[in-house]
PDB file of N, CA and C in Angstrom:
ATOM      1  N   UNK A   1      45.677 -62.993  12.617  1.00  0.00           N
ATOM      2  CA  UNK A   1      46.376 -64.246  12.410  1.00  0.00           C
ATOM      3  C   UNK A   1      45.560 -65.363  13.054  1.00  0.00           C
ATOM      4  N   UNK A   2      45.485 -66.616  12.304  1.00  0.00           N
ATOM      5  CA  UNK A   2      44.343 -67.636  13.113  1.00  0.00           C
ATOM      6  C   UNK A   2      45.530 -68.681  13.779  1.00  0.00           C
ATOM      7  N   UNK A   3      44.969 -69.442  13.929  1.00  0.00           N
ATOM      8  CA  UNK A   3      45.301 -70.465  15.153  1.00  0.00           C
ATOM      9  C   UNK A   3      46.238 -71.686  14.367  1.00  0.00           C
ATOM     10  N   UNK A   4      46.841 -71.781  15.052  1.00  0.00           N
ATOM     11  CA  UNK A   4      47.761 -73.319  14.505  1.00  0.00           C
ATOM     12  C   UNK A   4      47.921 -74.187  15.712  1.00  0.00           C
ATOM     13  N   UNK A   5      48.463 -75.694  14.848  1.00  0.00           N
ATOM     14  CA  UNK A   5      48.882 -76.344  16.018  1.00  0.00           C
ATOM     15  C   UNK A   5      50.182 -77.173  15.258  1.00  0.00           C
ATOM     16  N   UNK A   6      50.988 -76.515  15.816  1.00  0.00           N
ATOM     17  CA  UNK A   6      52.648 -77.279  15.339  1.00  0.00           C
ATOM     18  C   UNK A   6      52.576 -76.856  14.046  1.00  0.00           C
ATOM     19  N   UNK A   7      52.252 -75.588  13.453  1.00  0.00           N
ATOM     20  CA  UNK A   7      52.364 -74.901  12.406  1.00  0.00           C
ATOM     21  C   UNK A   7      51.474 -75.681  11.538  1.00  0.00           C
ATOM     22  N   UNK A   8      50.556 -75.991  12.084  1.00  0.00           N
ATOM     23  CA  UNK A   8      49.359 -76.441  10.837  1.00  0.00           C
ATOM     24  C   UNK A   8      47.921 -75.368  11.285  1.00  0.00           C
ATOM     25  N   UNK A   9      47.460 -75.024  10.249  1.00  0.00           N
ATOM     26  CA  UNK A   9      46.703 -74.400  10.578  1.00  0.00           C
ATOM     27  C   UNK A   9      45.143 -74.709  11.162  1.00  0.00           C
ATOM     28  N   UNK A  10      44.918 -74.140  11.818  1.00  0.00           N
ATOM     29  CA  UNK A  10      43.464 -74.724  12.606  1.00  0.00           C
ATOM     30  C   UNK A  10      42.909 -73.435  11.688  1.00  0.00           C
ATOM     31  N   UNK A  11      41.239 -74.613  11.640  1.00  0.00           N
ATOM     32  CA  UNK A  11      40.142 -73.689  11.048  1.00  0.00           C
ATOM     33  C   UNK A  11      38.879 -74.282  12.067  1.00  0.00           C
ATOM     34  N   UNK A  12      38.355 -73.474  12.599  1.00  0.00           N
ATOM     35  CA  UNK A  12      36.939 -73.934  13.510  1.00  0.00           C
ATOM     36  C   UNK A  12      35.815 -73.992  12.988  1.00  0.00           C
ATOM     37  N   UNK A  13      35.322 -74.850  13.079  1.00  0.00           N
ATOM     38  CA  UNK A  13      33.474 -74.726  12.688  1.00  0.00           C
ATOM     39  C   UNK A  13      32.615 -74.846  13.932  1.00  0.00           C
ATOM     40  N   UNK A  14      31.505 -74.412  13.850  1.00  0.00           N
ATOM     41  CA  UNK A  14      30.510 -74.312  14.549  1.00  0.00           C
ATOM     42  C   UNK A  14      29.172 -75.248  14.243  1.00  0.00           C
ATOM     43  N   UNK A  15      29.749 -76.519  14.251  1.00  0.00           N
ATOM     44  CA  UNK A  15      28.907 -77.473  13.863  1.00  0.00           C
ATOM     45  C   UNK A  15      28.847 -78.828  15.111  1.00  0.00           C
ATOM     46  N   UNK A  16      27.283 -78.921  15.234  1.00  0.00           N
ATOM     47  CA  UNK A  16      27.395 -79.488  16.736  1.00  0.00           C
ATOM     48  C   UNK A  16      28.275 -81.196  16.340  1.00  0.00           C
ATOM     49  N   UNK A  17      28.695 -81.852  15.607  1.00  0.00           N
ATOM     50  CA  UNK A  17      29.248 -83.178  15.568  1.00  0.00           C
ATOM     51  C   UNK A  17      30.403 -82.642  15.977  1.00  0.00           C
ATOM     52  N   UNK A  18      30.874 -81.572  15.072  1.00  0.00           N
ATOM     53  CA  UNK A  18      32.913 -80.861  15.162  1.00  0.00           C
ATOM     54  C   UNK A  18      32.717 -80.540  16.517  1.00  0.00           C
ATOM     55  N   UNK A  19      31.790 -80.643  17.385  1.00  0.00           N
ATOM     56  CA  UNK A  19      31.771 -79.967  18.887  1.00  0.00           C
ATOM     57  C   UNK A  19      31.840 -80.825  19.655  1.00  0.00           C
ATOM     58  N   UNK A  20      31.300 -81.846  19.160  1.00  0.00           N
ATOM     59  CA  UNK A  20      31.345 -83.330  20.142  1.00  0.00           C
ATOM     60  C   UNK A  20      32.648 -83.731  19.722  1.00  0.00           C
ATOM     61  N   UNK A  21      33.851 -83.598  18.735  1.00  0.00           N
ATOM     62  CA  UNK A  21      34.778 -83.942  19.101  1.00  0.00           C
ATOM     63  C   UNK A  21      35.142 -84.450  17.845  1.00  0.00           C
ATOM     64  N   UNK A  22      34.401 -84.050  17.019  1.00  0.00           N
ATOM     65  CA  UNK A  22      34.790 -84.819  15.527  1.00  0.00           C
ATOM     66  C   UNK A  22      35.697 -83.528  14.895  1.00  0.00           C
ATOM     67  N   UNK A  23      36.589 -84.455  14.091  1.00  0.00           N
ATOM     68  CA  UNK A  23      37.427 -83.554  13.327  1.00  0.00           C
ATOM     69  C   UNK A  23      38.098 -83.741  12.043  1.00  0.00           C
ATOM     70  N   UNK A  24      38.489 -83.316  11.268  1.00  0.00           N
ATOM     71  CA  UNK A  24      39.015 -83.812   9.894  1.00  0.00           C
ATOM     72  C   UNK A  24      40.091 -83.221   9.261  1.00  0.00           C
ATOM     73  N   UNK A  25      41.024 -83.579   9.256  1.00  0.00           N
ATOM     74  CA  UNK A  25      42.213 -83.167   8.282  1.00  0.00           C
ATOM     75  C   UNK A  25      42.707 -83.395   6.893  1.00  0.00           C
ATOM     76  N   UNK A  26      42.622 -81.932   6.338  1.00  0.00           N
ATOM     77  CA  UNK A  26      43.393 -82.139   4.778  1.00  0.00           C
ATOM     78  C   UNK A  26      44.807 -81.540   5.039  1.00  0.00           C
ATOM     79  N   UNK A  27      45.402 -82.197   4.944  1.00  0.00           N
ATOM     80  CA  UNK A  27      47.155 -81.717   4.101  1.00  0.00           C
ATOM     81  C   UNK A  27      47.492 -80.486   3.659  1.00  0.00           C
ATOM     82  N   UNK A  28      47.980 -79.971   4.060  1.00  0.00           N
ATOM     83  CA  UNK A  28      48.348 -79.078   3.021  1.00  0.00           C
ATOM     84  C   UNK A  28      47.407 -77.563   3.053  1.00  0.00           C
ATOM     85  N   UNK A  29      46.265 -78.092   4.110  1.00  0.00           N
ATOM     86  CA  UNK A  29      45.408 -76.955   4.178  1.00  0.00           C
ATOM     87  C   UNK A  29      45.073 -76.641   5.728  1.00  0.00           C
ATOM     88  N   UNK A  30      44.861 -77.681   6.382  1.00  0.00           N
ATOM     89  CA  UNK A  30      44.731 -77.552   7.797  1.00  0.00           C
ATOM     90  C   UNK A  30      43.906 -78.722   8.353  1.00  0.00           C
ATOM     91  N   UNK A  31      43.727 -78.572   9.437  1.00  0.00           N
ATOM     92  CA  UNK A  31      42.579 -79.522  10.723  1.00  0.00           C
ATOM     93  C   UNK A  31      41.961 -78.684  11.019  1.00  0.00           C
ATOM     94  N   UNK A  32      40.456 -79.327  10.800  1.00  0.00           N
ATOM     95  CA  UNK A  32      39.136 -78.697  10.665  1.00  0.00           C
ATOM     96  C   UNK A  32      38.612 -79.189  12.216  1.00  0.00           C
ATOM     97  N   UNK A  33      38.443 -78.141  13.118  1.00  0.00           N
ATOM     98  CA  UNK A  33      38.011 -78.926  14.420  1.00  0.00           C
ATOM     99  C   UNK A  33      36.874 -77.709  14.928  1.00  0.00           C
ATOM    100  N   UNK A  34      35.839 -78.223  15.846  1.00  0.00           N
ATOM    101  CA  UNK A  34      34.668 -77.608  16.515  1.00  0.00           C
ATOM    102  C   UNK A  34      35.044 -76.636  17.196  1.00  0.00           C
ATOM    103  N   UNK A  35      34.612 -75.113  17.428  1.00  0.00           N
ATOM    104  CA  UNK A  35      34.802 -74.541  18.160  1.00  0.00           C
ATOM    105  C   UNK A  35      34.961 -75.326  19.743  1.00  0.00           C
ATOM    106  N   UNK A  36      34.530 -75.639  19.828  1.00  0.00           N
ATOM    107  CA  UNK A  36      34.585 -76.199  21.092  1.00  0.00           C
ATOM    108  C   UNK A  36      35.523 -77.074  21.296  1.00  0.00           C
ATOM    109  N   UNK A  37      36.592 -76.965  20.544  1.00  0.00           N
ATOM    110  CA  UNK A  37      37.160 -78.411  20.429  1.00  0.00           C
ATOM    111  C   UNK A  37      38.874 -78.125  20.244  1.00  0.00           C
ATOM    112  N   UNK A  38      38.791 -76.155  19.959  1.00  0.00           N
ATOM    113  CA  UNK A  38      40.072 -76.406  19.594  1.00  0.00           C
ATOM    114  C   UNK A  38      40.975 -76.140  20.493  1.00  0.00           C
ATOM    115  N   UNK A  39      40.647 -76.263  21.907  1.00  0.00           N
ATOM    116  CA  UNK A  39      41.731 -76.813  22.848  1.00  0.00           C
ATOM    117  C   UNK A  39      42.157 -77.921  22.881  1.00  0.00           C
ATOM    118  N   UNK A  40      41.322 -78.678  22.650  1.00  0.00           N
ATOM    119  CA  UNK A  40      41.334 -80.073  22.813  1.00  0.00           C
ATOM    120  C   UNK A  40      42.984 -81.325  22.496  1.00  0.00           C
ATOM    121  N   UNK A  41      43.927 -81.337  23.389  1.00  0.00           N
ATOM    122  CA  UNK A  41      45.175 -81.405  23.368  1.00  0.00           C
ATOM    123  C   UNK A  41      45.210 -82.571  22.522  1.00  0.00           C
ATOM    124  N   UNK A  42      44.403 -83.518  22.978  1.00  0.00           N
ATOM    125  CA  UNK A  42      44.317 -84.956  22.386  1.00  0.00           C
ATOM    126  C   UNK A  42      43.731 -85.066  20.831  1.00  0.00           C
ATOM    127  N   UNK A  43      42.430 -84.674  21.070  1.00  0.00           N
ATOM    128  CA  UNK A  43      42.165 -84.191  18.968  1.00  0.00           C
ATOM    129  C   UNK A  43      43.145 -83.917  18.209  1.00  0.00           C
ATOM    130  N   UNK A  44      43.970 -82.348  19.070  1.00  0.00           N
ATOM    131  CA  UNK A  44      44.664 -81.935  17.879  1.00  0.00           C
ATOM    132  C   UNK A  44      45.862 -82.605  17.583  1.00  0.00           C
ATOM    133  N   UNK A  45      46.207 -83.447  18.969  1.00  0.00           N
ATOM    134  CA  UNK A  45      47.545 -84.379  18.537  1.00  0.00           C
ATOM    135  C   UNK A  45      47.372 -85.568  17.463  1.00  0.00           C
ATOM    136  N   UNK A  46      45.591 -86.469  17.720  1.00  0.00           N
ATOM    137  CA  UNK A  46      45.597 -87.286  16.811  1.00  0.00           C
ATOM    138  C   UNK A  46      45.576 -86.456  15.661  1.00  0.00           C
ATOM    139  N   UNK A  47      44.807 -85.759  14.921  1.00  0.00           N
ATOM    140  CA  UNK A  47      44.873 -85.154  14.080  1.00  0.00           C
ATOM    141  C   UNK A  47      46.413 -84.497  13.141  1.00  0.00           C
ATOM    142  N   UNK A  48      46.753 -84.239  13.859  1.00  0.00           N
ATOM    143  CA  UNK A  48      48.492 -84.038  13.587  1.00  0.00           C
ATOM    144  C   UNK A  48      48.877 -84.695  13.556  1.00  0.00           C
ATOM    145  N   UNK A  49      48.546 -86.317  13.941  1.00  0.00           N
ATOM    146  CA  UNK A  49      48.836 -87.458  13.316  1.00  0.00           C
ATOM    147  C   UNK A  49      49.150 -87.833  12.124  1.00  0.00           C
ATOM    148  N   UNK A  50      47.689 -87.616  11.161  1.00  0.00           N
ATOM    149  CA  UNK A  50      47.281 -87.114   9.887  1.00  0.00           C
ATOM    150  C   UNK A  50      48.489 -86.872   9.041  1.00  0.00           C
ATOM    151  N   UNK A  51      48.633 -85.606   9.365  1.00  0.00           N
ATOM    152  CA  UNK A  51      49.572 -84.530   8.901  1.00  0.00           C
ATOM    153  C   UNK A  51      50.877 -85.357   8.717  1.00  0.00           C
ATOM    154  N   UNK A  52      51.628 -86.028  10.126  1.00  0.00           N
ATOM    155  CA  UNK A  52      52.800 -86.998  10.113  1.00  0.00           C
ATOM    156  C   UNK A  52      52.159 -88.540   9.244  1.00  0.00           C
ATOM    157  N   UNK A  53      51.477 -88.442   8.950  1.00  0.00           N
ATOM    158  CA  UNK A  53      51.069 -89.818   7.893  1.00  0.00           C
ATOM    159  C   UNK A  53      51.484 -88.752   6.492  1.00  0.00           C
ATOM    160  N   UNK A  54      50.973 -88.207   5.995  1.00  0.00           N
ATOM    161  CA  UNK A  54      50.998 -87.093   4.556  1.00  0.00           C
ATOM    162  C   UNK A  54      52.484 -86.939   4.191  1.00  0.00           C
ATOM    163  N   UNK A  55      53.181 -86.695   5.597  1.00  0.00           N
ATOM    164  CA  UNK A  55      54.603 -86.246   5.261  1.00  0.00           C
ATOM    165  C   UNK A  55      55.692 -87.769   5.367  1.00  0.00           C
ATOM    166  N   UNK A  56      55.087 -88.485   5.993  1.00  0.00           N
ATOM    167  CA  UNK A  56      55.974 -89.639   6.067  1.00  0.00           C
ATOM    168  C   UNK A  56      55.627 -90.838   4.881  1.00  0.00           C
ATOM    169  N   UNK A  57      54.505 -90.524   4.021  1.00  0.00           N
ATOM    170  CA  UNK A  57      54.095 -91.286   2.937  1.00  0.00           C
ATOM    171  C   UNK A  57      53.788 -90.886   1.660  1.00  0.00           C
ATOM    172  N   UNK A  58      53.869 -89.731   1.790  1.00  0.00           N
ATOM    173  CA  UNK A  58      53.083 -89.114   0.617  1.00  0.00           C
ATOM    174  C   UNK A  58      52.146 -88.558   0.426  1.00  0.00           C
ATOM    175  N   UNK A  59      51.787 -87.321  -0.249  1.00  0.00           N
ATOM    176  CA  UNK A  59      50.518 -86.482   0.019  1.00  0.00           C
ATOM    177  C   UNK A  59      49.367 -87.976  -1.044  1.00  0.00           C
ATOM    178  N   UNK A  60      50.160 -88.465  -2.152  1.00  0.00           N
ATOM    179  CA  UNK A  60      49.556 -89.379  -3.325  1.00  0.00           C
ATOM    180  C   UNK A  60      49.299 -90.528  -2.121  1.00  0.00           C
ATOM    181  N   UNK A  61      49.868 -90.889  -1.469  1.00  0.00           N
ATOM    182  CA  UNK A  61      49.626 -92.117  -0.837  1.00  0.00           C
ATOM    183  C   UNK A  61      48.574 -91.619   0.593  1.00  0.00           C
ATOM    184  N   UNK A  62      48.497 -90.785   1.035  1.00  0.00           N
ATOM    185  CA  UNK A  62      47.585 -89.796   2.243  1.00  0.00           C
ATOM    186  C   UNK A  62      46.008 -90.093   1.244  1.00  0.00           C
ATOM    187  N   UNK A  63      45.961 -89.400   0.109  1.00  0.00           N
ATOM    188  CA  UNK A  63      44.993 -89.438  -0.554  1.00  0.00           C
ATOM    189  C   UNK A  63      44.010 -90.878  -1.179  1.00  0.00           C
ATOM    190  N   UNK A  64      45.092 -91.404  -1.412  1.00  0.00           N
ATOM    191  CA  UNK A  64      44.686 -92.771  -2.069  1.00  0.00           C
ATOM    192  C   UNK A  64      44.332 -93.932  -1.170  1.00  0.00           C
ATOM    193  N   UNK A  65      45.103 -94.202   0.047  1.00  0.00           N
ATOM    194  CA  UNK A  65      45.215 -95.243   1.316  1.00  0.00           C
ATOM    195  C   UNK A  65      44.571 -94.538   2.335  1.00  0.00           C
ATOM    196  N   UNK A  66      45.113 -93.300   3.085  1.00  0.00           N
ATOM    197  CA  UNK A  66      44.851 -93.173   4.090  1.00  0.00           C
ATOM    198  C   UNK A  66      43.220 -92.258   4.554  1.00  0.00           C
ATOM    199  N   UNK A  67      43.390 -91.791   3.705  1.00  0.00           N
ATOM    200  CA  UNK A  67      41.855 -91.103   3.201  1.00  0.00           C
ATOM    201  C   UNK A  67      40.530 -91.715   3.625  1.00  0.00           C
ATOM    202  N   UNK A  68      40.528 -92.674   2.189  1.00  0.00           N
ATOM    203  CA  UNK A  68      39.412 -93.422   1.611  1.00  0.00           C
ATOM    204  C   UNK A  68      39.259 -94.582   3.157  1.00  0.00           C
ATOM    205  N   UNK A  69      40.290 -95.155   3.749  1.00  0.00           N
ATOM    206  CA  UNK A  69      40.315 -96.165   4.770  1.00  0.00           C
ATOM    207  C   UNK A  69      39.470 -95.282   5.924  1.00  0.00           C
ATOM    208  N   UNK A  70      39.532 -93.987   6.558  1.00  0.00           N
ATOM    209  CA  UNK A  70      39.442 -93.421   7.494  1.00  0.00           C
ATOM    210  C   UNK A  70      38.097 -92.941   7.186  1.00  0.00           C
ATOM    211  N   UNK A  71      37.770 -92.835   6.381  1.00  0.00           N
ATOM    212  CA  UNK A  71      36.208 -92.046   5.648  1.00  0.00           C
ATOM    213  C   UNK A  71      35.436 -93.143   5.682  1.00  0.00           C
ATOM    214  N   UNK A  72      36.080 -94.063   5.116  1.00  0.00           N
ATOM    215  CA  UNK A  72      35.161 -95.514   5.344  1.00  0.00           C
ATOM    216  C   UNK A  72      34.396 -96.019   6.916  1.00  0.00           C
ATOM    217  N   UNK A  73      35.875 -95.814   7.450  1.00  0.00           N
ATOM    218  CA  UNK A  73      35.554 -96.138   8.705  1.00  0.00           C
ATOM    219  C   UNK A  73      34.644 -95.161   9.660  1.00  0.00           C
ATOM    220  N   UNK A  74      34.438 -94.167   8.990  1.00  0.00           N
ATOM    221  CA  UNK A  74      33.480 -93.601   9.900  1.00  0.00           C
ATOM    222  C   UNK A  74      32.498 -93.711   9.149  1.00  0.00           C
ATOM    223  N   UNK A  75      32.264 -93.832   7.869  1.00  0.00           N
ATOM    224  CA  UNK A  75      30.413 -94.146   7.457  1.00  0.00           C
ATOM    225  C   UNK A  75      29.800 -95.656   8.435  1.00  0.00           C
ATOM    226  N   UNK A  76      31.397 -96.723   8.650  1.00  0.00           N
ATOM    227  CA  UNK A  76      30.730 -97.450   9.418  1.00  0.00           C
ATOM    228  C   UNK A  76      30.398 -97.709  10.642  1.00  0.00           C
ATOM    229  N   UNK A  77      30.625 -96.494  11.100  1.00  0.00           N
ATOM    230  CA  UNK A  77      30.539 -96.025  12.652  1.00  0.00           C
ATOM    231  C   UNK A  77      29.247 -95.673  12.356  1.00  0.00           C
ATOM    232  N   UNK A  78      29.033 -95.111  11.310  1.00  0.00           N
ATOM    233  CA  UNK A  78      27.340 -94.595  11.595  1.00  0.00           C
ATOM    234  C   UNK A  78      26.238 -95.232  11.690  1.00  0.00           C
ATOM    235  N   UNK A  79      26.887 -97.142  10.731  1.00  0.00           N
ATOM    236  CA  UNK A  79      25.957 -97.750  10.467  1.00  0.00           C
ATOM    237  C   UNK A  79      25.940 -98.926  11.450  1.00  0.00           C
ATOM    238  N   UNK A  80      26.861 -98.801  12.123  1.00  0.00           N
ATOM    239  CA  UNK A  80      27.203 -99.896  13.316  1.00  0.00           C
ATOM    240  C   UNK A  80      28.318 -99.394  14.326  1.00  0.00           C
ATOM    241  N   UNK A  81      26.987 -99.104  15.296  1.00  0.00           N
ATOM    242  CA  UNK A  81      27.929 -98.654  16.899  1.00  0.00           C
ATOM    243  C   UNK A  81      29.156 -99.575  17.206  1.00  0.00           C
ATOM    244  N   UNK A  82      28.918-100.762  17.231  1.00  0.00           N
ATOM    245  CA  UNK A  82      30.131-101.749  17.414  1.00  0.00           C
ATOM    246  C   UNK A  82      31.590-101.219  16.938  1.00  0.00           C
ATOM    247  N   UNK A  83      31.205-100.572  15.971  1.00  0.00           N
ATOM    248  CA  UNK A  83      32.870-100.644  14.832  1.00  0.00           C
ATOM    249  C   UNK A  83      33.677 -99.225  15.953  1.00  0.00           C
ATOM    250  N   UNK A  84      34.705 -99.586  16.062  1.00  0.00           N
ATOM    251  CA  UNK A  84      35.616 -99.020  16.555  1.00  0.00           C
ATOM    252  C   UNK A  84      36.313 -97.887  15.759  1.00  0.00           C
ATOM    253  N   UNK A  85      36.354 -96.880  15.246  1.00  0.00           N
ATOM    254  CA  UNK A  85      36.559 -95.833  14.469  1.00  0.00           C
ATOM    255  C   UNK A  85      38.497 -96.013  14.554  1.00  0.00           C
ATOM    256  N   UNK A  86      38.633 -95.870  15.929  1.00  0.00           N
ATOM    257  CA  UNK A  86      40.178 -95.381  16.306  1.00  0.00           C
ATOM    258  C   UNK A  86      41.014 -96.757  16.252  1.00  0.00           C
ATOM    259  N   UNK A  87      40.481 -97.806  15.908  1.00  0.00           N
ATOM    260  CA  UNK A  87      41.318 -98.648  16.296  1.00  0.00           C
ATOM    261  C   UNK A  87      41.843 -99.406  14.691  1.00  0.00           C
ATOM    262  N   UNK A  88      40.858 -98.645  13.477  1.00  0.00           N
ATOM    263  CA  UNK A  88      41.450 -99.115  12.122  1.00  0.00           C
ATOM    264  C   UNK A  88      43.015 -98.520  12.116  1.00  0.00           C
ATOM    265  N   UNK A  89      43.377 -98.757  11.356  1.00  0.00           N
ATOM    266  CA  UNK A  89      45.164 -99.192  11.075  1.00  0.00           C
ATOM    267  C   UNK A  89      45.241 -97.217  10.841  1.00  0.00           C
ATOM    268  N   UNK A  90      44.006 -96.682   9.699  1.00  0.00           N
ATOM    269  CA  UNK A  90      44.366 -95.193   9.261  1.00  0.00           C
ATOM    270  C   UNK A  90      44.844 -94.398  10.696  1.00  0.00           C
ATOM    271  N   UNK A  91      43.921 -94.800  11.512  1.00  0.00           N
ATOM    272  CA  UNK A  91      43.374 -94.001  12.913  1.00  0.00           C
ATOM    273  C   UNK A  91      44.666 -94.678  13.946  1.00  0.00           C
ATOM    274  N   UNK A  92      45.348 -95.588  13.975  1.00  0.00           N
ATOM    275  CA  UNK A  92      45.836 -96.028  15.089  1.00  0.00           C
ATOM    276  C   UNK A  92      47.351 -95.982  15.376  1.00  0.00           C
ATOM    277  N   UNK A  93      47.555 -95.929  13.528  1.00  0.00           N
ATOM    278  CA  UNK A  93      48.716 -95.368  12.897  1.00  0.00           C
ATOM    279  C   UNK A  93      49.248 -93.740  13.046  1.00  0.00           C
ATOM    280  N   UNK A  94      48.239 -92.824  13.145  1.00  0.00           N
ATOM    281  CA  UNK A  94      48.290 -91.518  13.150  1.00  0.00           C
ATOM    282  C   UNK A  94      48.710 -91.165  14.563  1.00  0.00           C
ATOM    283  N   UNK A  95      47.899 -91.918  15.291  1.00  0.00           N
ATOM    284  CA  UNK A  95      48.128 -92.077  17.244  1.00  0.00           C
ATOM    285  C   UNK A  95      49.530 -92.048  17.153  1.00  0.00           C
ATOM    286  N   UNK A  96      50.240 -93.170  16.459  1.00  0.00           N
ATOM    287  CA  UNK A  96      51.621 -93.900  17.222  1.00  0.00           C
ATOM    288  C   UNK A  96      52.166 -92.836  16.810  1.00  0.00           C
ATOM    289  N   UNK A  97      51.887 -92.192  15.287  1.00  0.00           N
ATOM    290  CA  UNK A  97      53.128 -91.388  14.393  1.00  0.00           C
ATOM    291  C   UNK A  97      53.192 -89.793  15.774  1.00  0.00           C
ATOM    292  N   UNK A  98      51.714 -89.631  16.018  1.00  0.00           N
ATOM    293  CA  UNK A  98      52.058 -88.517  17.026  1.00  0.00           C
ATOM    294  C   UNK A  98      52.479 -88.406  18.240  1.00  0.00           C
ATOM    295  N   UNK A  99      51.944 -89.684  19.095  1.00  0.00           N
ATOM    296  CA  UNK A  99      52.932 -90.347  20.280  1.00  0.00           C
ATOM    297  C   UNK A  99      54.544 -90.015  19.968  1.00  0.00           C
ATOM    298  N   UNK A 100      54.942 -90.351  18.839  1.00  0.00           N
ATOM    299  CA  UNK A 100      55.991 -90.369  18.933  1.00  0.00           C
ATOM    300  C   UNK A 100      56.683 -89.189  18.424  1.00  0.00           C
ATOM    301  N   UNK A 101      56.041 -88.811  17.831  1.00  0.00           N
ATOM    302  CA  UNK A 101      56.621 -87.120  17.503  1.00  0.00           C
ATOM    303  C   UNK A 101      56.565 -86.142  19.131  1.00  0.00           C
ATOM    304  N   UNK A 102      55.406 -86.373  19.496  1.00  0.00           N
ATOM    305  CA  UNK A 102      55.503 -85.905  20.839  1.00  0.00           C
ATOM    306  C   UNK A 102      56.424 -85.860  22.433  1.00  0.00           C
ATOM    307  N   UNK A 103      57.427 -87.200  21.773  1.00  0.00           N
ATOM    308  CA  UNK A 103      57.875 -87.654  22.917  1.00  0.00           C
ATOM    309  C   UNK A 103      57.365 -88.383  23.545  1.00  0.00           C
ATOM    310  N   UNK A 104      56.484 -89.243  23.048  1.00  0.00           N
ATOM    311  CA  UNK A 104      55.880 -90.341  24.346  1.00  0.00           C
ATOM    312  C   UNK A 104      55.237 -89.277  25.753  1.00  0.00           C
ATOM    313  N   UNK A 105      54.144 -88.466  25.826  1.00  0.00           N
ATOM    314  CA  UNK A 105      53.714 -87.511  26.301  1.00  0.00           C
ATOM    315  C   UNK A 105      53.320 -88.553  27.637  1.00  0.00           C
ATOM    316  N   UNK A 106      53.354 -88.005  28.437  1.00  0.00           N
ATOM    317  CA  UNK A 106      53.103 -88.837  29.990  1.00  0.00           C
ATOM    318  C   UNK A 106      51.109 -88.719  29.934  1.00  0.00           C
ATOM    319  N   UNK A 107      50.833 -87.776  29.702  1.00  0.00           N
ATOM    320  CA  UNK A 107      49.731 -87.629  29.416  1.00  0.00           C
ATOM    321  C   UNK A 107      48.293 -88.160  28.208  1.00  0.00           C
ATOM    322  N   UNK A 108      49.007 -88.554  27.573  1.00  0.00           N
ATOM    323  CA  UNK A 108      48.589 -89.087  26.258  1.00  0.00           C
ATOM    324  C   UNK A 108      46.910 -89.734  26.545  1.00  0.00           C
ATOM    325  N   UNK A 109      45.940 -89.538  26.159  1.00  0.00           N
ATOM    326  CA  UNK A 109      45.040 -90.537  26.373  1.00  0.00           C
ATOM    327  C   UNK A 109      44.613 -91.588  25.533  1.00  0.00           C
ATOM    328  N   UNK A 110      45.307 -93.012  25.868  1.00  0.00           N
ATOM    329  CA  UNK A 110      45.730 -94.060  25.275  1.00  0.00           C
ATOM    330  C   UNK A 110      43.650 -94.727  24.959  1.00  0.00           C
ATOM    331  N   UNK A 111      42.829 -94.305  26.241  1.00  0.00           N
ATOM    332  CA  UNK A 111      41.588 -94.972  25.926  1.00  0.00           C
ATOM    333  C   UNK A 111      40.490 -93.972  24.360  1.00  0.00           C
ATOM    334  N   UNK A 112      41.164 -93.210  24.204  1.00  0.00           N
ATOM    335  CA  UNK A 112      40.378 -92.345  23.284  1.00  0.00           C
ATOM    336  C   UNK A 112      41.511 -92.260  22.274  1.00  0.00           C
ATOM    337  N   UNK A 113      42.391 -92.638  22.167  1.00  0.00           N
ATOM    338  CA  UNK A 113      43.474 -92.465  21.151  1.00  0.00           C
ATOM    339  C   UNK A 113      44.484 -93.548  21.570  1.00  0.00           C
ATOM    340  N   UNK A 114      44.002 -94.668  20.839  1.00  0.00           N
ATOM    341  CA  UNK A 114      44.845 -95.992  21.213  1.00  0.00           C
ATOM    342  C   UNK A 114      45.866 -95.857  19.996  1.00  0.00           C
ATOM    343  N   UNK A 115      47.158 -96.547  20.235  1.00  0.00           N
ATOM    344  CA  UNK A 115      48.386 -96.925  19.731  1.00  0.00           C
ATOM    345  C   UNK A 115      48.682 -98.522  19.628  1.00  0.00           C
ATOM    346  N   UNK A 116      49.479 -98.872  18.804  1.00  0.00           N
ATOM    347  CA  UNK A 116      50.046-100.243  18.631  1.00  0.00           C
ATOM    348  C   UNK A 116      51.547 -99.853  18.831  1.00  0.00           C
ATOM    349  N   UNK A 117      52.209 -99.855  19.813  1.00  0.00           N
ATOM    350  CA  UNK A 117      53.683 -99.510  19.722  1.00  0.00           C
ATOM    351  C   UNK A 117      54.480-100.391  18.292  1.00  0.00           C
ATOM    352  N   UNK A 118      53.722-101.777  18.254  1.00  0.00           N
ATOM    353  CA  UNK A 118      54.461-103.070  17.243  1.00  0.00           C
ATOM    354  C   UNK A 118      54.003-103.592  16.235  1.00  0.00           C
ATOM    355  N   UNK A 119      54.255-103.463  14.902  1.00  0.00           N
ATOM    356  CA  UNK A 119      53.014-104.116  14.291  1.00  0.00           C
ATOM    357  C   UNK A 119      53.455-106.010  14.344  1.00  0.00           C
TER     358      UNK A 119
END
């Protein structure tokens, strides 16, 4: 039996970026995270973020909006250090949806996984 987190399924790769902390979620299939990574309390909560975006909007609306915005935003992370990955609306939105599924976790790390409590 493999690994889950809040009944989503984890799949690991052994790829040195997924190790530094990168990770990616499809719907419906799982969160793709680095061996090295799949303790990682904070990944897998943003990431399960994801998951609470898919179910609170639509797998059609996950695909079409939240997708293409979040993919974007990291080609422009590649092409400019400046750009802030976590702080686009896809990425910051997923934070709050899991903050708050979580209970407002005392622990949360707000500098690597920022939130907007308000829009």
């Amino acid at each position: 039996m493999g690994r889950n987190f809040e009944g989503v399924r984890l799949f690991t790769l052994d790829i040195r970026r997924f190790n530094r902390g990168t990770a990616c979620t499809i719907p419906g299939i799982g969160i793709f995270v680095g061996k090295k990574q799949v303790s990682n309390t904070g990944l897998l909560r943003h990431e399960f973020g994801h998951i609470l975006q898919s179910r609170q909007n639509g797998v059609l609306y996950f695909w079409m909006r939240i997708a293409p915005s979040s993919i974007w935003s990291v080609f422009l992370t590649v092409l400019d250090k400046r750009h802030k990955h976590m702080h686009t609306r896809a990425e910051w939105t997923a934070n709050r949806l899991s903050y708050d599924y979580f209970n407002r976790p005392a622990d949360w790390d707000f500098k690597r996984y920022p939130i907007q409590l308000e829009e």
